[in-house]
N, C-alpha and C. Protein backbone atom coordinates (compact mmCIF):
# COMPACT_ATOMS: atom_id res chain seq x y z
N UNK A 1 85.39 79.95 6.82
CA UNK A 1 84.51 81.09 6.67
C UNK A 1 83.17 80.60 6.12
N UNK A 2 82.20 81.09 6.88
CA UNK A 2 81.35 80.68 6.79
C UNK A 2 79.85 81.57 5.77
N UNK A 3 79.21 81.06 4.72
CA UNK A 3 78.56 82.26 3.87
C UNK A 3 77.38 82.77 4.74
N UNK A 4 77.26 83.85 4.56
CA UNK A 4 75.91 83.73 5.68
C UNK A 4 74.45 84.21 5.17
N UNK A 5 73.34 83.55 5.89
CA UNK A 5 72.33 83.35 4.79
C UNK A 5 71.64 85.09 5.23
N UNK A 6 70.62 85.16 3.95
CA UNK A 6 69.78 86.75 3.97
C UNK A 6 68.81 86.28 4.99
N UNK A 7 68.12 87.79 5.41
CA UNK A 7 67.53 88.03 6.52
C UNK A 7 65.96 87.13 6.17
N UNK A 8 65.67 86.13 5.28
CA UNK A 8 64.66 85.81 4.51
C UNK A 8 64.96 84.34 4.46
N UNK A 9 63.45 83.50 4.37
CA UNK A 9 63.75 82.01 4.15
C UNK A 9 64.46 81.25 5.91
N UNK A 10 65.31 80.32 5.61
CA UNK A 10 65.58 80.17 7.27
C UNK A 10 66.18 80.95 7.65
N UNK A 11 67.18 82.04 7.31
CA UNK A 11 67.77 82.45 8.68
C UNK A 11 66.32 83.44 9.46
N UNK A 12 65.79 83.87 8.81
CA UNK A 12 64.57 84.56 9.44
C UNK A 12 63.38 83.76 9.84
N UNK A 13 63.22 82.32 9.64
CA UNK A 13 62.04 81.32 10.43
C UNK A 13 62.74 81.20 11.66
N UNK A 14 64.73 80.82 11.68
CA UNK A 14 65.08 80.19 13.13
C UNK A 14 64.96 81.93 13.86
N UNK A 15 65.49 82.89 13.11
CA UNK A 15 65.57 84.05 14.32
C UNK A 15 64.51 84.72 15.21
N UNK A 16 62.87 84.33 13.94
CA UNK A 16 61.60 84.47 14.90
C UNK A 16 61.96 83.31 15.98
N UNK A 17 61.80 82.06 15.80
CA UNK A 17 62.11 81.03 16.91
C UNK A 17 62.98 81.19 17.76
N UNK A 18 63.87 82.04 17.85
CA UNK A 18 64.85 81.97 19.24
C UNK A 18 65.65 80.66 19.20
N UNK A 19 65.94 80.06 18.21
CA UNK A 19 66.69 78.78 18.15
C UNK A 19 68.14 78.79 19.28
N UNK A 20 68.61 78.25 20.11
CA UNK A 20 69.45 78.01 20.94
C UNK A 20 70.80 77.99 19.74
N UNK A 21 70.70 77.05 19.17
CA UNK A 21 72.11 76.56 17.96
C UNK A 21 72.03 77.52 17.01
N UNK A 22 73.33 77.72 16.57
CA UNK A 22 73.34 78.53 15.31
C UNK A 22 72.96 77.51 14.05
N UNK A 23 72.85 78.45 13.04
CA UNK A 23 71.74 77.53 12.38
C UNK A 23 72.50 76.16 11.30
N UNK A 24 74.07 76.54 11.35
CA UNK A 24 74.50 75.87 11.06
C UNK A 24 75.12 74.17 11.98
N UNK A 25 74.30 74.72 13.11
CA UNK A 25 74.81 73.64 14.52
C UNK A 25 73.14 72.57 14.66
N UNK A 26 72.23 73.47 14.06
CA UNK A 26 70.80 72.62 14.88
C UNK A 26 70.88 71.19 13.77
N UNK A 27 70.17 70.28 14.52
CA UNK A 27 70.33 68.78 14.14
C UNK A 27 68.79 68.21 14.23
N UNK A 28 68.35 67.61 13.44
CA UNK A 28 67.15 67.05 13.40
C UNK A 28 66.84 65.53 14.24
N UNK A 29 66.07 64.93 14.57
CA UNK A 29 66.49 63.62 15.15
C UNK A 29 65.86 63.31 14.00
N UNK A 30 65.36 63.14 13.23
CA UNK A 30 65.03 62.33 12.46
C UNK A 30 64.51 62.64 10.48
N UNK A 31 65.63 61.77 9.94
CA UNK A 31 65.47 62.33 8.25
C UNK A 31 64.73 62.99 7.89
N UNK A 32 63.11 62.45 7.99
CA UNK A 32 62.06 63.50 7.52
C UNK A 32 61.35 64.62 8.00
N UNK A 33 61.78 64.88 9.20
CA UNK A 33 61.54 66.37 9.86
C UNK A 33 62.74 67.06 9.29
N UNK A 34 64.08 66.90 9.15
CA UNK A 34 64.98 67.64 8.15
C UNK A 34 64.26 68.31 7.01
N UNK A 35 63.95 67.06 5.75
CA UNK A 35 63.32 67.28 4.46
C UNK A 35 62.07 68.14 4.70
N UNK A 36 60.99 67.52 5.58
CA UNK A 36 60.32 68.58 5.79
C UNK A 36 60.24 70.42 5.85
N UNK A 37 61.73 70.51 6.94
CA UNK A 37 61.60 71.48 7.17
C UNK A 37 62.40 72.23 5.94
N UNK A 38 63.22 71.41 5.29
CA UNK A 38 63.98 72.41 3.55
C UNK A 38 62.76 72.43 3.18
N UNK A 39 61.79 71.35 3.01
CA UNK A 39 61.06 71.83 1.50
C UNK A 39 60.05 72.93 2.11
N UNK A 40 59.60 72.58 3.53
CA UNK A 40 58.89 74.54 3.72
C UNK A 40 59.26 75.53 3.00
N UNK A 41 60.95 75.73 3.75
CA UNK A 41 62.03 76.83 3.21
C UNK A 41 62.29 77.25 1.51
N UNK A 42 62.11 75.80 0.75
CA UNK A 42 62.14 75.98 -0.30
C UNK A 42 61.01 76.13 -0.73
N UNK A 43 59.72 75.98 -0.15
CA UNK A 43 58.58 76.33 -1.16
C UNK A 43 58.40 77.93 -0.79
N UNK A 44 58.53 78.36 0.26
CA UNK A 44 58.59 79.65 0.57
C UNK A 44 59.25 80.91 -0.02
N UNK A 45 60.41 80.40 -0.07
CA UNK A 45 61.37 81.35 -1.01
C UNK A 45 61.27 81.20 -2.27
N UNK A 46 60.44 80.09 -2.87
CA UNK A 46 59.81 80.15 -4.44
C UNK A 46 58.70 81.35 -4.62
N UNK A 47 57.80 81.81 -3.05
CA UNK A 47 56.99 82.39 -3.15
C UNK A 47 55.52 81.60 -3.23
N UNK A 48 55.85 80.09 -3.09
CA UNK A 48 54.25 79.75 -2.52
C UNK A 48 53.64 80.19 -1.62
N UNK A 49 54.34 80.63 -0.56
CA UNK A 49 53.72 81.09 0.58
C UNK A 49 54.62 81.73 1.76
N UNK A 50 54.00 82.51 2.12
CA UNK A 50 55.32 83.29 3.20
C UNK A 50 55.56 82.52 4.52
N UNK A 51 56.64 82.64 5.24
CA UNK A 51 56.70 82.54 6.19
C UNK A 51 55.80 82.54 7.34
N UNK A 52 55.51 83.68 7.34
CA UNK A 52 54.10 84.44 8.08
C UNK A 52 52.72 83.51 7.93
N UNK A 53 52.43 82.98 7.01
CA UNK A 53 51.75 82.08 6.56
C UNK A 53 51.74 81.24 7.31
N UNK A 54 53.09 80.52 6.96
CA UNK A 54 53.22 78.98 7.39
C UNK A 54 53.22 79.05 8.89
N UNK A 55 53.54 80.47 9.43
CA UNK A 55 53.29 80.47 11.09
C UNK A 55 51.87 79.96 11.34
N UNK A 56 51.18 80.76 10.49
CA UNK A 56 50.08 80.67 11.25
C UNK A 56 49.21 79.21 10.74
N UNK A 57 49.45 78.75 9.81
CA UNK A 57 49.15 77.46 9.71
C UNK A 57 49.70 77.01 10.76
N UNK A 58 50.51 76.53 10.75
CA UNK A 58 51.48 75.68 12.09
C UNK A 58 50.17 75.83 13.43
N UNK A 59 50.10 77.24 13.64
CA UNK A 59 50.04 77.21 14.97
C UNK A 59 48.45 76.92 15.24
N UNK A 60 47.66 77.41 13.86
CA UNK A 60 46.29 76.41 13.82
C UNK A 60 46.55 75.04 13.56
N UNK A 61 47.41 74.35 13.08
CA UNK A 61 47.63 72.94 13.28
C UNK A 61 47.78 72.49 15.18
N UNK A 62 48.58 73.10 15.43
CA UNK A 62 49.20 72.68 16.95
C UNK A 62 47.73 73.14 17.76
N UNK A 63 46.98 74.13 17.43
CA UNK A 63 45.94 74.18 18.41
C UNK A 63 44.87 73.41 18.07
N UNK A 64 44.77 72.71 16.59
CA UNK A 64 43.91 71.62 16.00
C UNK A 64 44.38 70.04 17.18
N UNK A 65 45.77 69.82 16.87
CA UNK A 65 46.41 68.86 17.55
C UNK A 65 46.14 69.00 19.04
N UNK A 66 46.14 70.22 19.79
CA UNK A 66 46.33 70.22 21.30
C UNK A 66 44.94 69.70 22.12
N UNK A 67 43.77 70.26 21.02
CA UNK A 67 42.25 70.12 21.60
C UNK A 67 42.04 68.39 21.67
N UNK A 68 43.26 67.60 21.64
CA UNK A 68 42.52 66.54 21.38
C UNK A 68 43.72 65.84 22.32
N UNK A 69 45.26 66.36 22.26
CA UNK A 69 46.56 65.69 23.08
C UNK A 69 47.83 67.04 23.20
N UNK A 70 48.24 67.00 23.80
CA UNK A 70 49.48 67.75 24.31
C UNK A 70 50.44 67.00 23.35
N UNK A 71 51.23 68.00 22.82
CA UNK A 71 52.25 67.45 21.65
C UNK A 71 53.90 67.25 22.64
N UNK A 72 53.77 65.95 22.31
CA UNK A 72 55.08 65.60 23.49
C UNK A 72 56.12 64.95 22.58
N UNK A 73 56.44 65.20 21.69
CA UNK A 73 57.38 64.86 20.86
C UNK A 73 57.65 65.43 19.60
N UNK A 74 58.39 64.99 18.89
CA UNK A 74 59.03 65.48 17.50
C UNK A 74 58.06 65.27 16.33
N UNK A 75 57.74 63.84 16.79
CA UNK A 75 56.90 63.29 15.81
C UNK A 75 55.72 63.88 15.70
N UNK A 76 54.89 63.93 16.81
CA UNK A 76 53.87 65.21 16.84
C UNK A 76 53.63 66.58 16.09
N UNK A 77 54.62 66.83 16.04
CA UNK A 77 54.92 68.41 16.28
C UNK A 77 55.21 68.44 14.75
N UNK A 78 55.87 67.57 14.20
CA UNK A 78 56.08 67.66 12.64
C UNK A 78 55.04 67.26 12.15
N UNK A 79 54.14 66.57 12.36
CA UNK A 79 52.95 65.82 12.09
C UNK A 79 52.04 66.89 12.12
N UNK A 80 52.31 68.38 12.73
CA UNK A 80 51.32 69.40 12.53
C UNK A 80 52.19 70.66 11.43
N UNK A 81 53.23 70.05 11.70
CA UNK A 81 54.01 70.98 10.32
C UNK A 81 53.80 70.81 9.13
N UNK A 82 53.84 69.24 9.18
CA UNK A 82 53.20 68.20 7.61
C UNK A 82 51.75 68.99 7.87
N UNK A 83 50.43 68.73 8.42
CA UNK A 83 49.27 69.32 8.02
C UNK A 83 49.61 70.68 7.59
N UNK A 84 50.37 71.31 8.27
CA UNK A 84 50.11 73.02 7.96
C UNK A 84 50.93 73.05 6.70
N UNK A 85 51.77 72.51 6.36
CA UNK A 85 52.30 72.33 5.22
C UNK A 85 51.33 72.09 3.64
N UNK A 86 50.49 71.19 4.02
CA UNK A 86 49.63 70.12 3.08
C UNK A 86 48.62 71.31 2.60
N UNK A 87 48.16 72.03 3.80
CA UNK A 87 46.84 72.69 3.76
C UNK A 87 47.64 74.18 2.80
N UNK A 88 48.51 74.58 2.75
CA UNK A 88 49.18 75.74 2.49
C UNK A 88 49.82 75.70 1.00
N UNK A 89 50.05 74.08 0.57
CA UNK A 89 50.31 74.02 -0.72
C UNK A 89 49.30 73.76 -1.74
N UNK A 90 48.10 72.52 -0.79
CA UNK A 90 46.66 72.94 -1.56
C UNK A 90 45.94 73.95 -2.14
N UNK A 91 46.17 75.37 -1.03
CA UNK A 91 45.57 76.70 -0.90
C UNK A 91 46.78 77.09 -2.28
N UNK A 92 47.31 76.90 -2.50
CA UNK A 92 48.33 77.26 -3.30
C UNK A 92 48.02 76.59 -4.88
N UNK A 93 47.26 75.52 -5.12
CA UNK A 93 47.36 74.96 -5.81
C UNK A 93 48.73 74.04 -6.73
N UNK A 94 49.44 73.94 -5.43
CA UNK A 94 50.51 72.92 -5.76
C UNK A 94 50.47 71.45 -5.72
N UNK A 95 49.44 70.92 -4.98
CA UNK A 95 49.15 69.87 -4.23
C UNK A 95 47.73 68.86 -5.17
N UNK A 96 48.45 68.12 -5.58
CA UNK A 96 47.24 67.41 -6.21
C UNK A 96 46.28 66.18 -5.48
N UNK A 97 45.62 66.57 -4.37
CA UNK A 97 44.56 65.43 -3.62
C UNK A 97 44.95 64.00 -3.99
N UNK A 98 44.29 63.87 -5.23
CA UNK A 98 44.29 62.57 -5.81
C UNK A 98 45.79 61.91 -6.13
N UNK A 99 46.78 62.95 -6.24
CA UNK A 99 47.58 62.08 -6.92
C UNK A 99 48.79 61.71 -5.06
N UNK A 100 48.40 62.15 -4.43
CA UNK A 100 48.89 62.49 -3.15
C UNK A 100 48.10 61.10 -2.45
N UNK A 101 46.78 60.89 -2.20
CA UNK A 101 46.16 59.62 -1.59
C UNK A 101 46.70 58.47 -2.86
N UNK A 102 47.00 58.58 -3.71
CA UNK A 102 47.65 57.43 -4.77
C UNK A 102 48.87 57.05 -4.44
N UNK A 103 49.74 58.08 -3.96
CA UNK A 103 51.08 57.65 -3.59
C UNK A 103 50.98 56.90 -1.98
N UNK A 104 50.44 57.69 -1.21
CA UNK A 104 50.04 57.31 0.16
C UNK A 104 49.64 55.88 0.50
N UNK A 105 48.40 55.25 -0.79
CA UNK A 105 48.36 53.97 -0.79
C UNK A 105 48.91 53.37 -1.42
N UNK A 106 49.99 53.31 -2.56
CA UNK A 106 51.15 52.64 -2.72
C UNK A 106 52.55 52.37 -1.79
N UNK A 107 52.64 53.33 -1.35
CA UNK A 107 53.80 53.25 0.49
C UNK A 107 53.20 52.71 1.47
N UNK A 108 52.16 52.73 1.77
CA UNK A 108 51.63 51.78 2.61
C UNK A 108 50.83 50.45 1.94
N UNK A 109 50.89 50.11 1.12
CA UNK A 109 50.95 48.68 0.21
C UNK A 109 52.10 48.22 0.52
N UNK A 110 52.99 48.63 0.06
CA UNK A 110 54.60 48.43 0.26
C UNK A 110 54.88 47.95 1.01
N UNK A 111 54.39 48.94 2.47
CA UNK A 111 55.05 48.31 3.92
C UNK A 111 54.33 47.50 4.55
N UNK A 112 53.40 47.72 4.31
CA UNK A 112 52.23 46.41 4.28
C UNK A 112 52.68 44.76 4.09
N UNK A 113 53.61 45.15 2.62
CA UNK A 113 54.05 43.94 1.80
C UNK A 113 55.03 43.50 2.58
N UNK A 114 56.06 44.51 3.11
CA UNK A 114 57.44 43.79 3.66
C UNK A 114 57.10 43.13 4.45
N UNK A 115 56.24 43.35 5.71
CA UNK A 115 55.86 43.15 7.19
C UNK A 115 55.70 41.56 6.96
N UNK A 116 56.44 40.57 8.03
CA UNK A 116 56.15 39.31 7.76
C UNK A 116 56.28 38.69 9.50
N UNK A 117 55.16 38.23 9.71
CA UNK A 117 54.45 37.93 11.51
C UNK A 117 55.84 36.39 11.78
N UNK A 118 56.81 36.26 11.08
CA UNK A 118 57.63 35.35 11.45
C UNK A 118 58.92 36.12 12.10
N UNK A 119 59.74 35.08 12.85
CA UNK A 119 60.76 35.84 13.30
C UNK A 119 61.96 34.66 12.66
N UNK A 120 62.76 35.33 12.21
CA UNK A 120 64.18 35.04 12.03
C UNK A 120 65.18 33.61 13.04
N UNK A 121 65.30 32.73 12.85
CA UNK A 121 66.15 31.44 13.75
C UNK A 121 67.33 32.05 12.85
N UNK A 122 68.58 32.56 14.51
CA UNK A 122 69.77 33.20 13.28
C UNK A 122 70.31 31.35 12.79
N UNK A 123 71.45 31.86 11.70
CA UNK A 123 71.77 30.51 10.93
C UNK A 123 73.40 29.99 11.51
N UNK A 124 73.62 29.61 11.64
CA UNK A 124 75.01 29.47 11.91
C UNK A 124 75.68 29.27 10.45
N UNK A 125 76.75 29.81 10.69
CA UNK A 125 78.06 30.14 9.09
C UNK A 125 78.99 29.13 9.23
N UNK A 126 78.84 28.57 8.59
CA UNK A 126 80.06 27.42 9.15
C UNK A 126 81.65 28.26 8.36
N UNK A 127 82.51 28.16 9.71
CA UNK A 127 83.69 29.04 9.07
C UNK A 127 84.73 28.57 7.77
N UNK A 128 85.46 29.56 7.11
CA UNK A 128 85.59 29.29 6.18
C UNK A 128 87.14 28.83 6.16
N UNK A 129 87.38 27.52 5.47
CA UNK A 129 89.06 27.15 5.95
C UNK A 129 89.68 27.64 4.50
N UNK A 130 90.92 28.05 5.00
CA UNK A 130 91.58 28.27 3.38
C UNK A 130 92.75 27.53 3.77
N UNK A 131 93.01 26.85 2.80
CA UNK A 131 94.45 25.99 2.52
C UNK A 131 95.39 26.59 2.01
C-alpha cells in the first residue's frame, strides 16, 4: 500500500506535465537531474516559490536556451531547470552570488586537479600461490 502524496508539491508539478509513469515509476537518467528536481519540490513546499513560478521560469529559461539551440537532451533541459532554479532562489534571497561562484571554482579546481593527459599501461598481477 502505497501513501499517496497531496494535490501540492510533486504530485501536482507531474499531473500539470502529463507524466506517462506514475510518479512512483518515473526514473531519472542521471543523479543530478533527480536532486535537482527534489530540491525544486522541496524549496517550493517550504514556500520559496510556487510551482507556478518555477513554470514560468523554466519556460523563460527553455525559450532563453531555444533562441540560440533546440534542447535535445536531458542535459539541456536540466541545464534550464538549474537556471530557472538559480534565478528563482536569488529573487528569493536564498542564494548567495559570491558564495555560489566560490564553490563553483573550488569543483572545478578539483576536477581540474584529477585530470591527468597520461594513460594507464594495465600491470600484470602476478598470481598468488598458497601452500
Amino acid at each position: 500500500m502505497s501513501a499517496s502524496l497531496p494535490a501540492t508539491g510533486a504530485r501536482a508539478f507531474c499531473t500539470a506535465h502529463d507524466t506517462a509513469a506514475p510518479l512512483s515509476q518515473q526514473r531519472f537518467a542521471s543523479p543530478w537531474a533527480a536532486r535537482l528536481f527534489g530540491l525544486t519540490i522541496a524549496l517550493s513546499e517550504t514556500g520559496a516559490f510556487s510551482l507556478a513560478d518555477f513554470q514560468a521560469a523554466l519556460t523563460a529559461a527553455i525559450h532563453e536556451h531555444e533562441a540560440d539551440a533546440p534542447i535535445e537532451d536531458e542535459a539541456a533541459y536540466y541545464g534550464c531547470w538549474l537556471q530557472a532554479l538559480c534565478a528563482l532562489t536569488a529573487e528569493a534571497g536564498l542564494l548567495d552570488e559570491a558564495a555560489l561562484t566560490h564553490s563553483e571554482r573550488a569543483v572545478t579546481e578539483r576536477l581540474i586537479a584529477l585530470r591527468h593527459e597520461h594513460t594507464h599501461k594495465p600491470r600484470r598481477i602476478a598470481p598468488l600461490v598458497v601452500a
